[in-house]
Protein backbone atom coordinates (compact mmCIF):
# COMPACT_ATOMS: atom_id res chain seq x y z
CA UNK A 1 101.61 104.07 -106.73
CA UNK A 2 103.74 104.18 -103.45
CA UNK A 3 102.60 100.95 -101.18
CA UNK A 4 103.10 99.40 -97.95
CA UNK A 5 102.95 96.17 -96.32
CA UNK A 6 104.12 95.07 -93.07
CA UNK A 7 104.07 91.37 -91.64
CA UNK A 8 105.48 89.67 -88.90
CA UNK A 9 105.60 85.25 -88.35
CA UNK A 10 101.96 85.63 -86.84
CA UNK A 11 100.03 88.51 -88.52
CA UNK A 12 99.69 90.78 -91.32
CA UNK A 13 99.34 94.63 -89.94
CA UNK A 14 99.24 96.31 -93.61
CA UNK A 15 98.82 94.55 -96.91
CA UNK A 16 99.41 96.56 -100.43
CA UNK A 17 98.06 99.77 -98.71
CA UNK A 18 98.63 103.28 -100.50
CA UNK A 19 100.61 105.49 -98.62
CA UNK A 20 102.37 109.24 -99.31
CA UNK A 21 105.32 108.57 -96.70
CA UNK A 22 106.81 105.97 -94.21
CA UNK A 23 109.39 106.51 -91.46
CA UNK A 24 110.74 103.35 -90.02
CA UNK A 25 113.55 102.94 -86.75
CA UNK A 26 116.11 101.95 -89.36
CA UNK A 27 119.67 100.68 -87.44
CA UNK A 28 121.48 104.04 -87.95
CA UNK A 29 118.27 106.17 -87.09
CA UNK A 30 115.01 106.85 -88.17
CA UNK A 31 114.83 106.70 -92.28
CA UNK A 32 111.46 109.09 -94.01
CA UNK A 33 110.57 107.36 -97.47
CA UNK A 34 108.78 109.10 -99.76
CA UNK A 35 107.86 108.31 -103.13
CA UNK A 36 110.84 107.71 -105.61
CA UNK A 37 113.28 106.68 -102.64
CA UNK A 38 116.02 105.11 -103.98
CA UNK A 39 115.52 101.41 -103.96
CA UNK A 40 117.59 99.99 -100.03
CA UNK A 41 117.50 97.07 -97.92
CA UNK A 42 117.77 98.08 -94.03
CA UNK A 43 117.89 96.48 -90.71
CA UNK A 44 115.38 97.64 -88.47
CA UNK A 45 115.39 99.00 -84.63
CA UNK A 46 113.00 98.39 -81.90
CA UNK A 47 110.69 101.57 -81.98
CA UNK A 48 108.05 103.44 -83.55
CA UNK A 49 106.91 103.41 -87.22
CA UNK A 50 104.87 106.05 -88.71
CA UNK A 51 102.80 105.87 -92.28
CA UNK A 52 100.48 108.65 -93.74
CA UNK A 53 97.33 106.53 -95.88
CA UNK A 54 97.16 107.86 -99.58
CA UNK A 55 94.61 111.42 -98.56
CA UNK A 56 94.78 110.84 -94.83
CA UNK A 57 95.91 114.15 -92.70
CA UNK A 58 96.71 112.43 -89.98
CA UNK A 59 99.83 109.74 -89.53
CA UNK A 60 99.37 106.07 -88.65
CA UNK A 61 101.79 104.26 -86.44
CA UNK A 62 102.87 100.76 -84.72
CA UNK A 63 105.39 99.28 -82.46
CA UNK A 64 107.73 97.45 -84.40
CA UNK A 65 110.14 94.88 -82.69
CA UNK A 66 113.41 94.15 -84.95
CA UNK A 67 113.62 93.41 -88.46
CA UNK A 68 113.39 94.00 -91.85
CA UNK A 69 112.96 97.09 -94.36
CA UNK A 70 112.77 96.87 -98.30
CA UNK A 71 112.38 99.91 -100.28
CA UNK A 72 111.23 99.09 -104.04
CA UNK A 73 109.80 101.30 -106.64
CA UNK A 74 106.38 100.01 -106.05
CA UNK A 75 106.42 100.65 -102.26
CA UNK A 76 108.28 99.31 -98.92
CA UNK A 77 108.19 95.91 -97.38
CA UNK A 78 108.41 95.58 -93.93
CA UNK A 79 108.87 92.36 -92.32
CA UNK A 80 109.39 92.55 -88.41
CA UNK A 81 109.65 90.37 -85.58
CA UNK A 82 106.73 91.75 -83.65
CA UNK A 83 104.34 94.58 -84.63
CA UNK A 84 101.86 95.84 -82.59
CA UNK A 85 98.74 98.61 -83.30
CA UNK A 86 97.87 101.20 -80.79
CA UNK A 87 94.82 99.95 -79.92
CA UNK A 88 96.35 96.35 -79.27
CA UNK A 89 98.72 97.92 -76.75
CA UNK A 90 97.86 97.69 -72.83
CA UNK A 91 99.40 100.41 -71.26
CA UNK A 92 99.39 99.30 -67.94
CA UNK A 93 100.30 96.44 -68.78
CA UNK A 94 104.07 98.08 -70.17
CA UNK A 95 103.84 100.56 -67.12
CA UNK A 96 104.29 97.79 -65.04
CA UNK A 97 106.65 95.86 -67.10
CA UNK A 98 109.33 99.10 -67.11
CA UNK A 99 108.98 99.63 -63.47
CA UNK A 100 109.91 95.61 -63.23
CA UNK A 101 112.71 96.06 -65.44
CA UNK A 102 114.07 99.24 -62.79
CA UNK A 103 114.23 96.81 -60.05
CA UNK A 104 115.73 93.93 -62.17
CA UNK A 105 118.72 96.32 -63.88
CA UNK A 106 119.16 97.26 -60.21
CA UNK A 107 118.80 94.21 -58.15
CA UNK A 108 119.89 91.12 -60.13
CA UNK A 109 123.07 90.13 -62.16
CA UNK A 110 122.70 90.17 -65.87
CA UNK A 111 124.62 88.36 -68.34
CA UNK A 112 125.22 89.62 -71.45
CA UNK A 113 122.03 87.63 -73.12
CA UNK A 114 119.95 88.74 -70.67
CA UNK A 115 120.82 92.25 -70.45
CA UNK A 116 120.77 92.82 -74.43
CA UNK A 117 117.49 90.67 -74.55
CA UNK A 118 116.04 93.07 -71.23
CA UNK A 119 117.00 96.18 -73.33
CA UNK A 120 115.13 95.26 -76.33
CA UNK A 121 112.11 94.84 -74.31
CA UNK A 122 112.54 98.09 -72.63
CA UNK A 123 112.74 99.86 -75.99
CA UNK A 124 109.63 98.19 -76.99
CA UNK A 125 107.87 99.21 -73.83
CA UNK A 126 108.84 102.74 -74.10
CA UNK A 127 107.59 103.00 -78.13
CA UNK A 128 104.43 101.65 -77.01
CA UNK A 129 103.84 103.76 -74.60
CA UNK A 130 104.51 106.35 -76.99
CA UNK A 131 101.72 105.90 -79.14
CA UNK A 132 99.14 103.71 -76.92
CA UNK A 133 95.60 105.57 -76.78
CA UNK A 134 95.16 105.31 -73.01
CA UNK A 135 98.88 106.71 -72.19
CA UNK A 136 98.43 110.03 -73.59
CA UNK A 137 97.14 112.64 -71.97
């Protein structure tokens, strides 16, 4: 059995769930794990993770913020700073937020905290919109 379980400080997203394949934003790019991986520890990147449920044609996926990835025998452990679903993603919402960010990059003086921290959320805005319901066409 391959599983997967992904948590963040306020919710659990995915708890012992079979799965034939993960692809997480690892730090170096994005990393496919498939049954028998070697056994890794990984940082993670601010993007878009992808799971296929055990006899499920179609792929899964979340918004993942940051963190963690442990590959095991038994499955892979993901522990991230923020996770979101597609269907808890508001579109707009992000829209809104990335034209913001435009004006800010453009308009105000960023320190180096501020401009790393502004990047992040970019990234996160931009995998959201990726896989939100009510931003496709």
């Amino acid at each position: 059995m391959f599983k997967l379980t992904i948590v963040t400080p306020e919710k659990r997203l995915l708890v012992d769930q079979e799965v034939e394949e993960v692809t997480v934003p690892a730090f170096k790019g994005e990393l496919n794990i498939l049954p028998g991986h070697a056994p890794l520890i990984t940082t993670l990147e601010t993007g878009v993770m992808k799971w296929k449920l055990k006899g499920e044609a179609k792929q899964a996926a979340a918004v993942i913020s940051w963190g963690y990835c442990q590959v095991s025998p038994e499955g892979v452990n993901i522990l991230a700073d923020i996770a979101d679903l597609p269907e808890e993603i508001d579109a707009e919402a992000k829209k809104q937020f990335l034209a913001e960010a435009d004006k800010k990059i453009l308009n105000d003086s960023l320190d180096d905290v501020e401009w790393t921290s502004l990047q992040r959320d970019i990234a996160r805005a931009r995998a959201a919109l990726e896989v939100a319901p009510s931003a496709k066409k």
